[in-house]
PDB file of N, CA and C in Angstrom:
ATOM      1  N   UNK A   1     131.360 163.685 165.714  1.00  0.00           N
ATOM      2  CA  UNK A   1     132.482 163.906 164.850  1.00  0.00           C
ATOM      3  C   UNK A   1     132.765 165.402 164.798  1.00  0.00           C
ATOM      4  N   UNK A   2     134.301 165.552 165.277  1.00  0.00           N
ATOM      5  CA  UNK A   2     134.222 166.988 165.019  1.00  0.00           C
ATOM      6  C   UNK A   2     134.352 167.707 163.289  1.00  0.00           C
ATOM      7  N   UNK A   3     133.933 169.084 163.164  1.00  0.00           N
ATOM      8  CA  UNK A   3     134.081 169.647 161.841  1.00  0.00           C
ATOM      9  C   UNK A   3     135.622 169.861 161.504  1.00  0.00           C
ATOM     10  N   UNK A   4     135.855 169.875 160.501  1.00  0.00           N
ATOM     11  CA  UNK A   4     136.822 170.056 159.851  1.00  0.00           C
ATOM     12  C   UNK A   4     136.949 171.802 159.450  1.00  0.00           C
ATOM     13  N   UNK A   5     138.233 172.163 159.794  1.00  0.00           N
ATOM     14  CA  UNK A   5     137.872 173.488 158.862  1.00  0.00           C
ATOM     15  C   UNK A   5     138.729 173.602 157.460  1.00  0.00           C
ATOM     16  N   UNK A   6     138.567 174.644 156.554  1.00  0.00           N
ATOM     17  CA  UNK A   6     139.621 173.738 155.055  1.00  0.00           C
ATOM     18  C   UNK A   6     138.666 173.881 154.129  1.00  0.00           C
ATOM     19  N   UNK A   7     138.483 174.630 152.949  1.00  0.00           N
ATOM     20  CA  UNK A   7     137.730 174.825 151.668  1.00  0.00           C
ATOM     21  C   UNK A   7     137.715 173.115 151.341  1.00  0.00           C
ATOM     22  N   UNK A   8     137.971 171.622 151.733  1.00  0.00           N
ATOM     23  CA  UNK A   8     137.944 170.054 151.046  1.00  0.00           C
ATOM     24  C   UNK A   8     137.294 169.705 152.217  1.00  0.00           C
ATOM     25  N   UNK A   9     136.904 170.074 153.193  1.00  0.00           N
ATOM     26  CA  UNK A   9     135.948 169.828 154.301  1.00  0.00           C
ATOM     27  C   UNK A   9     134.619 170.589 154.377  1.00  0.00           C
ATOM     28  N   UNK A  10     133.504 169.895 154.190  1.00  0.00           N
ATOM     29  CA  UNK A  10     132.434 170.130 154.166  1.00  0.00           C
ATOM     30  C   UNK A  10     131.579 169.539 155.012  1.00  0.00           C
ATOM     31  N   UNK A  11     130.375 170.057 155.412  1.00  0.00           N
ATOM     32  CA  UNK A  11     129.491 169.070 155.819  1.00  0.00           C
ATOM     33  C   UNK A  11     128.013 169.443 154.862  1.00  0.00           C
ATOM     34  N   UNK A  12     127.561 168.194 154.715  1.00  0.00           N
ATOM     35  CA  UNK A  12     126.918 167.405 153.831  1.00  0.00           C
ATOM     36  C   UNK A  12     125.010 168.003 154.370  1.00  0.00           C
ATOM     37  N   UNK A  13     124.573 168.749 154.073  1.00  0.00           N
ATOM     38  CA  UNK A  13     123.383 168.947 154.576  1.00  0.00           C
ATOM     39  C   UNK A  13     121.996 168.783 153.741  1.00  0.00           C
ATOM     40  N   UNK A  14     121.016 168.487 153.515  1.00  0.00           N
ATOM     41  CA  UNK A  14     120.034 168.229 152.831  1.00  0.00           C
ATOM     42  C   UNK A  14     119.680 169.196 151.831  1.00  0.00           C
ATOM     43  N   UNK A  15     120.028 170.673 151.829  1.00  0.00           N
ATOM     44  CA  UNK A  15     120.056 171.883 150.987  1.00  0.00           C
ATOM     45  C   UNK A  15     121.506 171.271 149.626  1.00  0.00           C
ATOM     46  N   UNK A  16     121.993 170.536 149.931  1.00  0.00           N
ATOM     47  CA  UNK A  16     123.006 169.879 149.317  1.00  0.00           C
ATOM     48  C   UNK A  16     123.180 168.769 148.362  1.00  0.00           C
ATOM     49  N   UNK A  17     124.313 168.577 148.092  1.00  0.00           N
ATOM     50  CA  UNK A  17     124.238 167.546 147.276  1.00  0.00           C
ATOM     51  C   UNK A  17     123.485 166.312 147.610  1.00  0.00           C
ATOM     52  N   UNK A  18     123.016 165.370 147.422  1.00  0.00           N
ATOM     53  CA  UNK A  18     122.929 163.694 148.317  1.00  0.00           C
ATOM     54  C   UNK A  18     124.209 163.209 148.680  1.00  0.00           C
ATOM     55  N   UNK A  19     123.831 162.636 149.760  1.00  0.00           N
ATOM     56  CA  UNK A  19     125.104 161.719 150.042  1.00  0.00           C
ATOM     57  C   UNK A  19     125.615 160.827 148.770  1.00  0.00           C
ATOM     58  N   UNK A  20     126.818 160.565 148.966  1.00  0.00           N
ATOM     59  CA  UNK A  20     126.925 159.533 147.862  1.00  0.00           C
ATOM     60  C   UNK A  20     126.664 157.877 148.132  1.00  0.00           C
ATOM     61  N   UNK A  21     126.687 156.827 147.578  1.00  0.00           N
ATOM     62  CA  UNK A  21     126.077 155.520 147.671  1.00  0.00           C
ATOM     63  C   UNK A  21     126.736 154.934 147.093  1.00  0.00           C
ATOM     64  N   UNK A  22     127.443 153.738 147.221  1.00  0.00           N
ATOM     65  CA  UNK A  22     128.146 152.549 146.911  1.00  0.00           C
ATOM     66  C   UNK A  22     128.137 152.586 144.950  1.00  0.00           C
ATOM     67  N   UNK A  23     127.037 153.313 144.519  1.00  0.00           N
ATOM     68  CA  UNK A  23     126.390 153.263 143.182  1.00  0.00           C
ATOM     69  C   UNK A  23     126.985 154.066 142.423  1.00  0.00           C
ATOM     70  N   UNK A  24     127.764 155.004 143.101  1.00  0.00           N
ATOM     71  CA  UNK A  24     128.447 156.635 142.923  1.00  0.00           C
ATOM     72  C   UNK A  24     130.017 155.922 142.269  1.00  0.00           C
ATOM     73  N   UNK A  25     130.749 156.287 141.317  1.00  0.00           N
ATOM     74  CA  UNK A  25     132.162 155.324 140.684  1.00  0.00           C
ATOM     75  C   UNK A  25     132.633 156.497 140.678  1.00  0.00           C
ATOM     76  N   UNK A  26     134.277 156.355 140.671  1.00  0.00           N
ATOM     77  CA  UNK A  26     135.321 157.004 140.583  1.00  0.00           C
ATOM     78  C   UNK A  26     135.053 157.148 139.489  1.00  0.00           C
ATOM     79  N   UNK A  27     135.486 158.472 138.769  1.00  0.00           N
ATOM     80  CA  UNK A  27     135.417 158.514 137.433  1.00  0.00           C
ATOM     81  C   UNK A  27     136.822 158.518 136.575  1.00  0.00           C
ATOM     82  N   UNK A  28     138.086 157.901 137.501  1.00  0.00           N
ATOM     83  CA  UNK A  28     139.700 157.616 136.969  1.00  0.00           C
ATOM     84  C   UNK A  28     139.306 156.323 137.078  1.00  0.00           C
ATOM     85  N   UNK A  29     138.882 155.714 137.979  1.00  0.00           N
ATOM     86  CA  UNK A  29     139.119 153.931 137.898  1.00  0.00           C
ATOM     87  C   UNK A  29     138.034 153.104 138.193  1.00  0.00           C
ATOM     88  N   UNK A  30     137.328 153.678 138.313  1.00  0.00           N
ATOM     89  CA  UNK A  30     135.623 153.102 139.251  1.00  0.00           C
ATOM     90  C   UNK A  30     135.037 152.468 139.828  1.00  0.00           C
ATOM     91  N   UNK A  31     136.305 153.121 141.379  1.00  0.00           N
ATOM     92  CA  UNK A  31     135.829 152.202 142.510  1.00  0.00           C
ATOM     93  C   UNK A  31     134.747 153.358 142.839  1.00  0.00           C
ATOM     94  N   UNK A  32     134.495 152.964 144.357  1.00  0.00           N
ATOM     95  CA  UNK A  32     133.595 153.690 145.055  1.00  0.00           C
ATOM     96  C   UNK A  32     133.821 155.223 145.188  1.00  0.00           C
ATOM     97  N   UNK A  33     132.671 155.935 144.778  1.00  0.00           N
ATOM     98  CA  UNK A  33     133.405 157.231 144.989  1.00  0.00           C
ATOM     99  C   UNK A  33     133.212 158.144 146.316  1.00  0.00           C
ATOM    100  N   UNK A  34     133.893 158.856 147.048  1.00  0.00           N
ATOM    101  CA  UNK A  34     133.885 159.208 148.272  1.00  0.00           C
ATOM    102  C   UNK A  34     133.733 160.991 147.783  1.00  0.00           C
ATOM    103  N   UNK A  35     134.311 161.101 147.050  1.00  0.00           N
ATOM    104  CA  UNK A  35     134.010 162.482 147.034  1.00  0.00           C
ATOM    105  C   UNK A  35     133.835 163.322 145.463  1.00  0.00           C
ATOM    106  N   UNK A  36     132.846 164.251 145.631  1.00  0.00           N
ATOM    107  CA  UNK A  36     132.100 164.756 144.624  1.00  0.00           C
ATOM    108  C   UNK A  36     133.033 166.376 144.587  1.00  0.00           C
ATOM    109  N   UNK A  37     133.139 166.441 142.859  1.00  0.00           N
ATOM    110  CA  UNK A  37     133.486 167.714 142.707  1.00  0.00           C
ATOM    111  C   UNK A  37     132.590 168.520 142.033  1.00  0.00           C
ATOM    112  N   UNK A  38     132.061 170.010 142.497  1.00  0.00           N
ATOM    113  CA  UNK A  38     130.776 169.609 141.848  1.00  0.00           C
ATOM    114  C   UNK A  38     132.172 171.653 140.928  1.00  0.00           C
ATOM    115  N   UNK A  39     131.743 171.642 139.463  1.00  0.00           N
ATOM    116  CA  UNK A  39     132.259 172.681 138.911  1.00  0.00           C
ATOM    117  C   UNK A  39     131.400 173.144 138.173  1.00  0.00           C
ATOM    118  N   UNK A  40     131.374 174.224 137.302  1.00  0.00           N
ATOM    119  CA  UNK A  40     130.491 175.273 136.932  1.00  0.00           C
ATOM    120  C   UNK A  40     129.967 174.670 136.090  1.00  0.00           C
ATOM    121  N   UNK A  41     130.243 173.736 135.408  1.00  0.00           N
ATOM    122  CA  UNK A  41     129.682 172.798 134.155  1.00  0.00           C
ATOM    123  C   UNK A  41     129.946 171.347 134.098  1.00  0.00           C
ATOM    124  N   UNK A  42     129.583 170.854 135.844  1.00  0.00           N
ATOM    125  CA  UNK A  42     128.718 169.825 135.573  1.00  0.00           C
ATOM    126  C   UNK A  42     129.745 168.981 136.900  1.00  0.00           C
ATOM    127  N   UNK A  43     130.225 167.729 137.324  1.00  0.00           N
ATOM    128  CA  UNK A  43     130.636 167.396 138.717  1.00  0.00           C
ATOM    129  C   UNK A  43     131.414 166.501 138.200  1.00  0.00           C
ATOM    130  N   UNK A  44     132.501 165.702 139.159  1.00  0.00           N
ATOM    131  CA  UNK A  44     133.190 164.789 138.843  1.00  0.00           C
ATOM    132  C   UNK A  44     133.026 164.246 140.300  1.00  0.00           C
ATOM    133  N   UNK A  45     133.471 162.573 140.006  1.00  0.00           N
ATOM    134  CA  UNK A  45     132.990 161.684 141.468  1.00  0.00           C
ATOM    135  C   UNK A  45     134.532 161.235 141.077  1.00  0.00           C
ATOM    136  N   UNK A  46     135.275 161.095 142.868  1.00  0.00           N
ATOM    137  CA  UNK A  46     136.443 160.572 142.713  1.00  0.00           C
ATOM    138  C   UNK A  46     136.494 159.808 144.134  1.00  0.00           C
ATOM    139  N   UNK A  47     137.471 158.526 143.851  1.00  0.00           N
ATOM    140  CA  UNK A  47     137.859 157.557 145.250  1.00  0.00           C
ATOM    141  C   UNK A  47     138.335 158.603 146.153  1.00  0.00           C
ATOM    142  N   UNK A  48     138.721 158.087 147.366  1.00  0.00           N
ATOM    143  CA  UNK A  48     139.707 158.481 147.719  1.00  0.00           C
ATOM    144  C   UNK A  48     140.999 159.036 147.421  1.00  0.00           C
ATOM    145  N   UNK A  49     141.699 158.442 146.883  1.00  0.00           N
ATOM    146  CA  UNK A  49     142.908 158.071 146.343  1.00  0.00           C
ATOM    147  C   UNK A  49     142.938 158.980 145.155  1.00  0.00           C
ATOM    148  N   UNK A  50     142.212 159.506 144.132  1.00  0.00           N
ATOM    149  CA  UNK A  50     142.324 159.774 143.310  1.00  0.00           C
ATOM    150  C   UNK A  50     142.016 161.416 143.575  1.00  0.00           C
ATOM    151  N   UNK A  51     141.036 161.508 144.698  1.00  0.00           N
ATOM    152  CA  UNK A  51     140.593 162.812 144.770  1.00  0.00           C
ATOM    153  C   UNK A  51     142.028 163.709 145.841  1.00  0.00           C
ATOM    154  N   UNK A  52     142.676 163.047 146.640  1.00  0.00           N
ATOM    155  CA  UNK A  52     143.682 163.358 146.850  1.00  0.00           C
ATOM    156  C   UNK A  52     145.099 163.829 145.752  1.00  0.00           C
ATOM    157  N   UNK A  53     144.818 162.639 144.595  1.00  0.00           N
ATOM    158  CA  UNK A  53     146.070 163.061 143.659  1.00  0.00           C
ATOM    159  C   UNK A  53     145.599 164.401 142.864  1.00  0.00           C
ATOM    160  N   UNK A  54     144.087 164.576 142.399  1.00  0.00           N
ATOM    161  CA  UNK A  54     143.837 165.697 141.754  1.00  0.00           C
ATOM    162  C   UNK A  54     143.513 166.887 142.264  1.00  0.00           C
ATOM    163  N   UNK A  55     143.352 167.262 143.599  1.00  0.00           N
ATOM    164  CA  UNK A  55     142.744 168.202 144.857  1.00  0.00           C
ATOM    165  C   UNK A  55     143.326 169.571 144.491  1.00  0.00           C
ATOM    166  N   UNK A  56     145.079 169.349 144.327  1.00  0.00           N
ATOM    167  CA  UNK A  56     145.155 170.666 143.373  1.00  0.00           C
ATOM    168  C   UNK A  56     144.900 171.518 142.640  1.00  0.00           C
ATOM    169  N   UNK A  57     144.757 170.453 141.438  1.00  0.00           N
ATOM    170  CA  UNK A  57     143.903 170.840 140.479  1.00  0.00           C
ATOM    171  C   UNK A  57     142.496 171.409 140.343  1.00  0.00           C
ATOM    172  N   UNK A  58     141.516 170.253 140.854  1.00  0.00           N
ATOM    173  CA  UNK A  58     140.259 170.887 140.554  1.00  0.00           C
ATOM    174  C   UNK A  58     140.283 172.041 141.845  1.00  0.00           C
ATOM    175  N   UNK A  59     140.884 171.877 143.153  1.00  0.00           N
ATOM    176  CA  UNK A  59     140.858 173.554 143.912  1.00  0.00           C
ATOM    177  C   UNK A  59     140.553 174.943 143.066  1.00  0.00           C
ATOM    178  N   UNK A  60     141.083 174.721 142.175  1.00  0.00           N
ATOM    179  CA  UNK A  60     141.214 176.119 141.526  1.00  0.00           C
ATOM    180  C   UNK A  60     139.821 176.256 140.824  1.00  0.00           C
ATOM    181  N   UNK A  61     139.225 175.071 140.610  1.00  0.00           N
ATOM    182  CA  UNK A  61     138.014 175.223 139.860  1.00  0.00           C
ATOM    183  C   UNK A  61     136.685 175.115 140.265  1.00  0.00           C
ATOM    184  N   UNK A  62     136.524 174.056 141.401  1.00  0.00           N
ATOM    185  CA  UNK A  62     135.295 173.710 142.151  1.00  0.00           C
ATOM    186  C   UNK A  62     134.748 174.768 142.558  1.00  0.00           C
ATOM    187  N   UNK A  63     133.306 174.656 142.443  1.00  0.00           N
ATOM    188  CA  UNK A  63     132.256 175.259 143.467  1.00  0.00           C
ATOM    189  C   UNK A  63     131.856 174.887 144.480  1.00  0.00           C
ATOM    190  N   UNK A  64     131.947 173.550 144.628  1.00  0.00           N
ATOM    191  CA  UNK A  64     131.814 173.048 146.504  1.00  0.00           C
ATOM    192  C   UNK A  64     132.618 171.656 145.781  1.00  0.00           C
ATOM    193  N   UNK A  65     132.854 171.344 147.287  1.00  0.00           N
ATOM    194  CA  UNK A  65     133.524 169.968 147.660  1.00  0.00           C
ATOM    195  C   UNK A  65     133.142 169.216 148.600  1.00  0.00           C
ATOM    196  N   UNK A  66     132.141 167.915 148.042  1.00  0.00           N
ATOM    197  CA  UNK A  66     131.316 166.916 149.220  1.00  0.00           C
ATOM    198  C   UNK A  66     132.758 165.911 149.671  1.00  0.00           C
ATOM    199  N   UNK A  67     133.100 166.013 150.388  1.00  0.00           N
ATOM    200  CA  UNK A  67     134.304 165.272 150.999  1.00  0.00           C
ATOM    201  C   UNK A  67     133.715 164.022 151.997  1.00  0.00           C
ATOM    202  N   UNK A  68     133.241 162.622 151.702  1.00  0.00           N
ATOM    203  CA  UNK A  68     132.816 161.656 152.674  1.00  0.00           C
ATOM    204  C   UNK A  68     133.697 160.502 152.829  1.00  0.00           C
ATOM    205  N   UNK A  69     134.900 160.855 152.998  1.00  0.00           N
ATOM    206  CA  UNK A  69     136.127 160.134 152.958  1.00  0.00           C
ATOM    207  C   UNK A  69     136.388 159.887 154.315  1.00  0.00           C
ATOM    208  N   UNK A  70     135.826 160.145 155.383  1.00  0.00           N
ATOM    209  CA  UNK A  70     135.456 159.883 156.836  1.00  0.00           C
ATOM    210  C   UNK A  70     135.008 158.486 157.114  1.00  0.00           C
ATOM    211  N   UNK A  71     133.776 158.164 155.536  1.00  0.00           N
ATOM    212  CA  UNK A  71     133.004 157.032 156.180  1.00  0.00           C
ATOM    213  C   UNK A  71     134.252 155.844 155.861  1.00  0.00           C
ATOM    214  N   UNK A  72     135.208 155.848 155.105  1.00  0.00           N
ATOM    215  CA  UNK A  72     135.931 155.014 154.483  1.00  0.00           C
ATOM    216  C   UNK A  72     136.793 154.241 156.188  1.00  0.00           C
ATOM    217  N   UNK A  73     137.226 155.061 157.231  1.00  0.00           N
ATOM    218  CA  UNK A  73     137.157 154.289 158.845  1.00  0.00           C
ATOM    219  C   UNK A  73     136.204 153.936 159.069  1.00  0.00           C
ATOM    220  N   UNK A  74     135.074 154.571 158.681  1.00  0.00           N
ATOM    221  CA  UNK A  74     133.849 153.633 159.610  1.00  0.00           C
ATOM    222  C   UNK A  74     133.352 152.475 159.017  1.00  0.00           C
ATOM    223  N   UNK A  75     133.815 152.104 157.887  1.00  0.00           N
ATOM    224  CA  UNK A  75     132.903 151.422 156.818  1.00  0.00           C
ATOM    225  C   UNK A  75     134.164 150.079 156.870  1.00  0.00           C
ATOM    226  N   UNK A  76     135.490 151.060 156.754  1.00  0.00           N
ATOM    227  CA  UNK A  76     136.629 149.219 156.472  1.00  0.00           C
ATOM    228  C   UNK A  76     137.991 149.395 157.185  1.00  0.00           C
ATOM    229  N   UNK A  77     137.710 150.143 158.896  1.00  0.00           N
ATOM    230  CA  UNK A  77     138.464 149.775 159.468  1.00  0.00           C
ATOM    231  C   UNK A  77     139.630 150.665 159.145  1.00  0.00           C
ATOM    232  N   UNK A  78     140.937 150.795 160.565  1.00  0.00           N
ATOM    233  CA  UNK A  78     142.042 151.647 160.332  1.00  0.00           C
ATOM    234  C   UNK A  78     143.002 151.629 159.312  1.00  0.00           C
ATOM    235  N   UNK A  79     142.791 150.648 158.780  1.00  0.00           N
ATOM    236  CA  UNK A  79     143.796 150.798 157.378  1.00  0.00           C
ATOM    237  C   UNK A  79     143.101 151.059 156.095  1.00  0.00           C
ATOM    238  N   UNK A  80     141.973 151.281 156.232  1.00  0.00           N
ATOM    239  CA  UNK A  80     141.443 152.207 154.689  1.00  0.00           C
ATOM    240  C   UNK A  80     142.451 153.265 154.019  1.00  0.00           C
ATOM    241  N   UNK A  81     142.904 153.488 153.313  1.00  0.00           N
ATOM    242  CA  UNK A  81     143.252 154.886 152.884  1.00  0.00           C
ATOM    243  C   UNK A  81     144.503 154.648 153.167  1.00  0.00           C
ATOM    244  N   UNK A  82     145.221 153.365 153.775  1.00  0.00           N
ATOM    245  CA  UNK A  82     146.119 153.973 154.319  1.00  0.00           C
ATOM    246  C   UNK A  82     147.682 154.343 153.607  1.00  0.00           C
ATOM    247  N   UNK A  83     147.305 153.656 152.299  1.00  0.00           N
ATOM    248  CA  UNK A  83     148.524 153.982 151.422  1.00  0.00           C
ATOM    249  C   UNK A  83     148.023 154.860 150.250  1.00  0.00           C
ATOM    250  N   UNK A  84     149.264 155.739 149.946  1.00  0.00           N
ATOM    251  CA  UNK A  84     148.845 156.635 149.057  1.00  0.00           C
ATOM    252  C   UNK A  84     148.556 156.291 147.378  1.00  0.00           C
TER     253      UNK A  84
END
């Protein structure tokens, strides 16, 4: 897989957060969460979908961004994600 370049592209290394796990909830609606915001006082877990609508926002605030919104093709196929 190639890297991404982009402050919402990360790669995920063991000095790091954990991966996230099926166990991990959106914290707007609480599906699965794909990506972690981690901020100076404390993280937020968001879907897909949701971490796209707020990306603006927390940009300005995050300290890293675990982005595993990759596995969402490998996991359910080309139409994951595919509506906004």
């Amino acid at each position: 897989m190639k890297p991404r370049n982009g402050w919402f592209y990360v790669n995920v290394t063991a000095t790091m957060t954990a991966p996230l796990t099926a166990a991990d909830r959106c914290d707007r609606c609480n599906a699965q969460a794909y990506v972690r915001v981690v901020l100076p006082a404390g993280e937020l877990l968001f879907c897909a979908h949701h971490a796209r609508e707020h990306a603006p926002k927390f940009a300005e605030l995050a300290t890293h961004v675990q982005d595993e919104t990759d596995r969402l093709l490998a996991e359910h196929g080309a139409g994951a994600g595919a509506a906004s």
